[in-house]
C-alpha atoms as a PDB file:
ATOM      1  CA  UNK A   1      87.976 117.442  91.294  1.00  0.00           C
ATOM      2  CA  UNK A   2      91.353 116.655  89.713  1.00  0.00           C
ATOM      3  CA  UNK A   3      92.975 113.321  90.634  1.00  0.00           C
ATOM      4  CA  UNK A   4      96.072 115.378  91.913  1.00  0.00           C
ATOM      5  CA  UNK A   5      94.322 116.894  94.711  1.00  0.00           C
ATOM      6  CA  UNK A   6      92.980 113.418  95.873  1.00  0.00           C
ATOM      7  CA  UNK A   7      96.515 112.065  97.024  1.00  0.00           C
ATOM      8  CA  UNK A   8      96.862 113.095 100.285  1.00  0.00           C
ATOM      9  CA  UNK A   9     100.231 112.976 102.873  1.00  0.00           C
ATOM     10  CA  UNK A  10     101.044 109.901 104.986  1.00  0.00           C
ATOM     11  CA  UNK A  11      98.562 107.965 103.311  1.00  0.00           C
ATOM     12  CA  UNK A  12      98.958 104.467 100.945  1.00  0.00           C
ATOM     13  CA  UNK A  13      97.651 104.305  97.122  1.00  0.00           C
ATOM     14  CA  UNK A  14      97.352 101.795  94.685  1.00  0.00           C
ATOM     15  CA  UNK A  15      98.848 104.217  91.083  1.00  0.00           C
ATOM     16  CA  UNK A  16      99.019 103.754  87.758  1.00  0.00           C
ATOM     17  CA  UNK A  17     101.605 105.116  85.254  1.00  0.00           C
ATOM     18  CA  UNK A  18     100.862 105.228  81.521  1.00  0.00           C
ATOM     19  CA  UNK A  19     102.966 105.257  78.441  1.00  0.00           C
ATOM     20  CA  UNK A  20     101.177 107.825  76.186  1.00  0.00           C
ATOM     21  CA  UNK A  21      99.294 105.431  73.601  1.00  0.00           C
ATOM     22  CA  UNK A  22     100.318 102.512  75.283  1.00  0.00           C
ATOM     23  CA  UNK A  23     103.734 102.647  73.410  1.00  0.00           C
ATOM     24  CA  UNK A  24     105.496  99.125  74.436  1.00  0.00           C
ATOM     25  CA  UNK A  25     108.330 100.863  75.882  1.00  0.00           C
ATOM     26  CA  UNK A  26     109.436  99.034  78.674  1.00  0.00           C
ATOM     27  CA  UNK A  27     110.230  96.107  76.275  1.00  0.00           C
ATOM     28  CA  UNK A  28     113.813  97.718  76.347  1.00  0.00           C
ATOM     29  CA  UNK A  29     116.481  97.128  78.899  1.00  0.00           C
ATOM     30  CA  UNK A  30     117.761 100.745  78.942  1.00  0.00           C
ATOM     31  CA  UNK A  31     113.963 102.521  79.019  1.00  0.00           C
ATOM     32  CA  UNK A  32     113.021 100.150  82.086  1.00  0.00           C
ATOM     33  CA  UNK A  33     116.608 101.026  83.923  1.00  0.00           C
ATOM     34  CA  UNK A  34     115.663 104.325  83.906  1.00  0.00           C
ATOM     35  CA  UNK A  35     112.490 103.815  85.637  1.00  0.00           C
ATOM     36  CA  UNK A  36     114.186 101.340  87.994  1.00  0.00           C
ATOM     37  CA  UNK A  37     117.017 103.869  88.581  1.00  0.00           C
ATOM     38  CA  UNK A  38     114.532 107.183  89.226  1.00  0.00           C
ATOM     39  CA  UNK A  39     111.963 105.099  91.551  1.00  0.00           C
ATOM     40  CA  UNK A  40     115.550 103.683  93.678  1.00  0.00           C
ATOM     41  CA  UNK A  41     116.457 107.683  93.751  1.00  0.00           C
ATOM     42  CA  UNK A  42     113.119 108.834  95.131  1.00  0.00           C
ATOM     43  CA  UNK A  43     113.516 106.109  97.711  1.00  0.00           C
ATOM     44  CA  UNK A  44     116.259 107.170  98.814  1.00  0.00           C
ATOM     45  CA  UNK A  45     116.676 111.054  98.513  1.00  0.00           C
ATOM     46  CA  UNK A  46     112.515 111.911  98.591  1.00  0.00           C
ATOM     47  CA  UNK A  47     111.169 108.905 100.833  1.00  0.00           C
ATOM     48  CA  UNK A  48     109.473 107.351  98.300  1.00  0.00           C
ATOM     49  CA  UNK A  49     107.829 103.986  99.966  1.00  0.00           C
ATOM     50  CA  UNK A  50     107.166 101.457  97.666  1.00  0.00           C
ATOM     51  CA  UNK A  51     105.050  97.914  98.888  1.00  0.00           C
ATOM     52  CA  UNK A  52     104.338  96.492  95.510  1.00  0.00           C
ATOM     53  CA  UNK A  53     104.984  97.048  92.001  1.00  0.00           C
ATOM     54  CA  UNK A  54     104.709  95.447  88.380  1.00  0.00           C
ATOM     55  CA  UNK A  55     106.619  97.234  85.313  1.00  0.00           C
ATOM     56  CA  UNK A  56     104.476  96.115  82.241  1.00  0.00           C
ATOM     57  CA  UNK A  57     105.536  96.872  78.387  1.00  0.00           C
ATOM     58  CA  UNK A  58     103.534 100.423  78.548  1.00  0.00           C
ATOM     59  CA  UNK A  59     102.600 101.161  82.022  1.00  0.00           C
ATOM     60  CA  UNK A  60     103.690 100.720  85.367  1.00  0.00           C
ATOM     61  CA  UNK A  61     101.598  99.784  88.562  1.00  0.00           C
ATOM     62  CA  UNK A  62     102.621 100.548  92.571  1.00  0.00           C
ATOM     63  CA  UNK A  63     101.738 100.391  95.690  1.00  0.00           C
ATOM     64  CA  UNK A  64     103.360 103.501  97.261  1.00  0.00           C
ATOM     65  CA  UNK A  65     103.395 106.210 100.326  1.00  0.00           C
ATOM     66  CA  UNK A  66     105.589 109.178 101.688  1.00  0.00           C
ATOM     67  CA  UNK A  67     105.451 110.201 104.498  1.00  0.00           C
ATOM     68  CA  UNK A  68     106.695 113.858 102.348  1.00  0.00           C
ATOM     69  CA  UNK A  69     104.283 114.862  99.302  1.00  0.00           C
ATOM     70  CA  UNK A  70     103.631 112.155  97.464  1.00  0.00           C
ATOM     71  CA  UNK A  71     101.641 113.774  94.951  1.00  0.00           C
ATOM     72  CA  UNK A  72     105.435 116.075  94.127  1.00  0.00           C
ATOM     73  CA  UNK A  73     107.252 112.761  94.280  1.00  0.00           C
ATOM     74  CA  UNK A  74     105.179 111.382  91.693  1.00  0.00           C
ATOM     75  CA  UNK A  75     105.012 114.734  89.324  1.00  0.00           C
ATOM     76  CA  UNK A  76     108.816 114.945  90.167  1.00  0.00           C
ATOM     77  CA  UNK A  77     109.675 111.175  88.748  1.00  0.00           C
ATOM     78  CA  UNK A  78     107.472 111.151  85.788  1.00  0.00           C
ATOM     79  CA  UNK A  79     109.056 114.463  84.624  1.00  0.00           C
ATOM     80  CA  UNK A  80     112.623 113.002  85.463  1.00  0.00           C
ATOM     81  CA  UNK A  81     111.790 109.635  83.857  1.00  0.00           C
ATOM     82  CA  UNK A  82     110.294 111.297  80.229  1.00  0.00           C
ATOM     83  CA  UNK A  83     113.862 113.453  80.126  1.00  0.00           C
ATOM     84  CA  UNK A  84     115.844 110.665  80.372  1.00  0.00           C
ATOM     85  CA  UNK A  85     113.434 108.433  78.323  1.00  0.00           C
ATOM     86  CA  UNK A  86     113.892 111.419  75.458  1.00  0.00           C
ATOM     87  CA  UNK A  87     117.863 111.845  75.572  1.00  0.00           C
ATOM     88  CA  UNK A  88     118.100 108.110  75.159  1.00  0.00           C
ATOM     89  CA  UNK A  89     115.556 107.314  72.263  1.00  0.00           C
ATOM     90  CA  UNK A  90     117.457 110.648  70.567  1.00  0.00           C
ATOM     91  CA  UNK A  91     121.081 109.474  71.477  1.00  0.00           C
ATOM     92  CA  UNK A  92     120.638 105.572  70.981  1.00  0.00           C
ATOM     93  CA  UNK A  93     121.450 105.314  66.935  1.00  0.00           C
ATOM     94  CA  UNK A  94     120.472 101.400  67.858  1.00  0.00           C
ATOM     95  CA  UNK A  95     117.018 102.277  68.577  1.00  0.00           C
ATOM     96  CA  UNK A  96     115.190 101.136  65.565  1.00  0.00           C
ATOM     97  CA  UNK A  97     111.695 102.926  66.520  1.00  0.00           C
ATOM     98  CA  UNK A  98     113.305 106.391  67.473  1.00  0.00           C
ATOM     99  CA  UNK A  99     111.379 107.860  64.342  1.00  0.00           C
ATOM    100  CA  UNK A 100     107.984 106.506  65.163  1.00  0.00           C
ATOM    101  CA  UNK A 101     108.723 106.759  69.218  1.00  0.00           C
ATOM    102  CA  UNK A 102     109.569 111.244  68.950  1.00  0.00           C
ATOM    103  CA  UNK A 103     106.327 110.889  66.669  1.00  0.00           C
ATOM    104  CA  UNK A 104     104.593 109.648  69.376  1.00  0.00           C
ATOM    105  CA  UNK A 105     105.665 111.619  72.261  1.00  0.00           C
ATOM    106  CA  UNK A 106     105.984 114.699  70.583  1.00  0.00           C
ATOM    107  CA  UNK A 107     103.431 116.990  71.738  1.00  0.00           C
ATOM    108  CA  UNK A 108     104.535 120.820  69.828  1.00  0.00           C
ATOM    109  CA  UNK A 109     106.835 123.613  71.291  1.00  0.00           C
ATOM    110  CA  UNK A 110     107.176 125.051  74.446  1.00  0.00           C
ATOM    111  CA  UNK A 111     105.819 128.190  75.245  1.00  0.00           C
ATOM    112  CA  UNK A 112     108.182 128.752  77.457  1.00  0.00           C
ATOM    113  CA  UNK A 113     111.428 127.941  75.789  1.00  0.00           C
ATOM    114  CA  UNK A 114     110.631 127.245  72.279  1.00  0.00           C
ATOM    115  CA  UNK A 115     111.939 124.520  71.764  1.00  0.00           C
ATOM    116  CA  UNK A 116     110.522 120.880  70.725  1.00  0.00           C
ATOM    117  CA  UNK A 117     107.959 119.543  73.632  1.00  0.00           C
ATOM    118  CA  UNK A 118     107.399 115.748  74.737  1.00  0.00           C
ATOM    119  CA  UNK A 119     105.251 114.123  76.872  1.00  0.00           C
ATOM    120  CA  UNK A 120     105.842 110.171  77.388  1.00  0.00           C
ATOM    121  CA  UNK A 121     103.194 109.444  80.615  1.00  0.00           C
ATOM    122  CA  UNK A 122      99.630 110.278  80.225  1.00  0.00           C
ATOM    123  CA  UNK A 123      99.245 113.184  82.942  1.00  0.00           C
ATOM    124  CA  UNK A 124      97.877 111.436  85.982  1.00  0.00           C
ATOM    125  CA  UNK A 125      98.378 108.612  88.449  1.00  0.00           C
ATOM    126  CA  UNK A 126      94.481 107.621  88.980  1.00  0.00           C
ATOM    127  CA  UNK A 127      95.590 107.096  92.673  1.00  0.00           C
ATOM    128  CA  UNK A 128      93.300 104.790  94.548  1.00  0.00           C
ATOM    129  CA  UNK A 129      93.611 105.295  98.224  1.00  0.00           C
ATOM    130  CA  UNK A 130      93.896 101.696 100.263  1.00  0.00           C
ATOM    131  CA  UNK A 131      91.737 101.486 102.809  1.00  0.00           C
ATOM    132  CA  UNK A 132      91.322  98.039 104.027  1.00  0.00           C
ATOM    133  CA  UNK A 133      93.114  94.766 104.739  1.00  0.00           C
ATOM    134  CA  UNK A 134      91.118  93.287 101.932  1.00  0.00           C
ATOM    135  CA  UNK A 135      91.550  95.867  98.419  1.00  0.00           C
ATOM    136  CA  UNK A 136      95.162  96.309  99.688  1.00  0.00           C
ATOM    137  CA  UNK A 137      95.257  92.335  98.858  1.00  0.00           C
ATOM    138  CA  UNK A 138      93.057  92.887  95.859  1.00  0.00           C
ATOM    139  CA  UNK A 139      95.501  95.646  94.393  1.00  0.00           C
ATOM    140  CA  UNK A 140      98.370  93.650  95.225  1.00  0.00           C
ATOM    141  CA  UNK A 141      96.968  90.246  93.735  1.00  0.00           C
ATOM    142  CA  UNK A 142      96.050  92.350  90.386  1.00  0.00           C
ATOM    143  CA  UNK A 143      99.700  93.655  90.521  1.00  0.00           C
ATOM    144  CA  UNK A 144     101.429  90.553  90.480  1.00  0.00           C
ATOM    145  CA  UNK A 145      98.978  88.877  88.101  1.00  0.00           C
ATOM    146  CA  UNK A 146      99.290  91.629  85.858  1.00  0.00           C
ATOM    147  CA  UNK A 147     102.134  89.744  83.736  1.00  0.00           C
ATOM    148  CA  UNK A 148      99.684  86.510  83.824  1.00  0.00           C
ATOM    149  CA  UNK A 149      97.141  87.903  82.705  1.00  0.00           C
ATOM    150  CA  UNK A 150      98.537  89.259  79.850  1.00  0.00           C
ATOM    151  CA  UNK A 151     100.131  86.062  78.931  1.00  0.00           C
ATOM    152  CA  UNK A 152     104.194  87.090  79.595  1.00  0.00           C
ATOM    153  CA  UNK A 153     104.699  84.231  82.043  1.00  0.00           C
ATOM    154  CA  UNK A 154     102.960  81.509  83.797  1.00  0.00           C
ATOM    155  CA  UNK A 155     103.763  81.966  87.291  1.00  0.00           C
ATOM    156  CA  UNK A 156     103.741  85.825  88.898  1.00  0.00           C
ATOM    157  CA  UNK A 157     107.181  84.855  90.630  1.00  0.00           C
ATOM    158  CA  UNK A 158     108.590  84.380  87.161  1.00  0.00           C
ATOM    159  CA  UNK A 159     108.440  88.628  86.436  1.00  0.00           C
ATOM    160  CA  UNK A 160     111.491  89.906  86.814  1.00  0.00           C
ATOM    161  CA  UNK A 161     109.922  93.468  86.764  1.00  0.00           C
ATOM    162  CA  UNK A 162     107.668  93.041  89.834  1.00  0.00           C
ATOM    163  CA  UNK A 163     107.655  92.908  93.620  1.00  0.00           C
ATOM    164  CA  UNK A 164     106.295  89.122  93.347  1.00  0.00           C
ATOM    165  CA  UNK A 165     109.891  88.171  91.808  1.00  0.00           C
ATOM    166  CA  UNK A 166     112.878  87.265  94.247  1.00  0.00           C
ATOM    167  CA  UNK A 167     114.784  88.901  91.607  1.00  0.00           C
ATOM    168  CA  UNK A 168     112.944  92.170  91.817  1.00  0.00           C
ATOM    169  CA  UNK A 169     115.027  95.125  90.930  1.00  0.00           C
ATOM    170  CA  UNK A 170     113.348  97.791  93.124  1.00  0.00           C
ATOM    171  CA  UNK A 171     113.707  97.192  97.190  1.00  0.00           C
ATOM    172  CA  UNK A 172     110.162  96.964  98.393  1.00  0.00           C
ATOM    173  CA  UNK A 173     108.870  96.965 101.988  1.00  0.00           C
ATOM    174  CA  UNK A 174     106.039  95.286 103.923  1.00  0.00           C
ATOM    175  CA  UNK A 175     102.764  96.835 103.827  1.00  0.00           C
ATOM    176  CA  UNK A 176     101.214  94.652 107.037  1.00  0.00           C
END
């Protein structure tokens, strides 16, 4: 069964979004504002509920619902998100990986328009549905440790890029 049929409406998951070959993006300012920016716009305009979230280097963990499709939302942002992502790598003359990043997330030509093709997220959001008191603190415990763990800070409050910072950039509501 394909992981896209397994999100269903109304209902909270723990996702994952991947970089394609864990490509460090999110170490620049301007690729993580456009994540930031795209999750605030589905919030807003496609009601987009996000609980918890951690934006690592290549990948991206949340804690999300709608009451709407969730599974579109998803498809909607990631497609949004690699556009943006694209124009910005090919319009930034600072970006000193812009060779080796198009390398990366070039993927051929479109069959459909014929032009160049990219792909920046693995397909997929390996959605894990949360169905109890105790893996909805699991989840959220292994999303704010996430920066810990891999040895960025100390402390999980000390993430700017996560839900467990009171600097977080992306409005996040109470799950209990």
């Amino acid at each position: 069964m394909s992981e896209f049929l397994k999100i269903e409406d109304g209902k909270t998951y723990f996702i994952t979004m991947t970089i394609v070959d864990w490509v460090d993006l999110f170490t620049r300012e301007c690729y993580v504002n456009i994540l930031i920016d795209s999750v605030k716009y589905c919030q807003k305009n496609k009601g987009l509920e996000v609980y918890s979230y951690v934006i690592m280097p290549s990948h991206a963990h949340f804690i999300v619902s709608s009451a709407g499709n969730l599974s579109h939302i998803l498809r909607d942002l990631k497609e949004h998100t690699s556009k943006q992502i694209i124009e910005e790598i090919t319009a930034n003359k600072q970006e000193s990986r812009r060779e080796w990043l198009m390398e990366k997330f070039t993927i051929g030509q479109s069959t459909k328009t014929g032009k160049q093709a990219f792909r920046v997220w693995i397909p997929g959001n390996h959605p894990e549905e949360l169905y109890s008191d105790k893996f909805i603190t699991q989840k959220e415990n292994y999303i704010h440790m996430n920066p810990v763990v891999a040895g960025i800070v100390s402390q999980p409050q000390h993430y700017r890029l996560s839900s467990a910072s009171d600097e977080s950039p992306i409005k996040v509501l109470p799950l209990r």
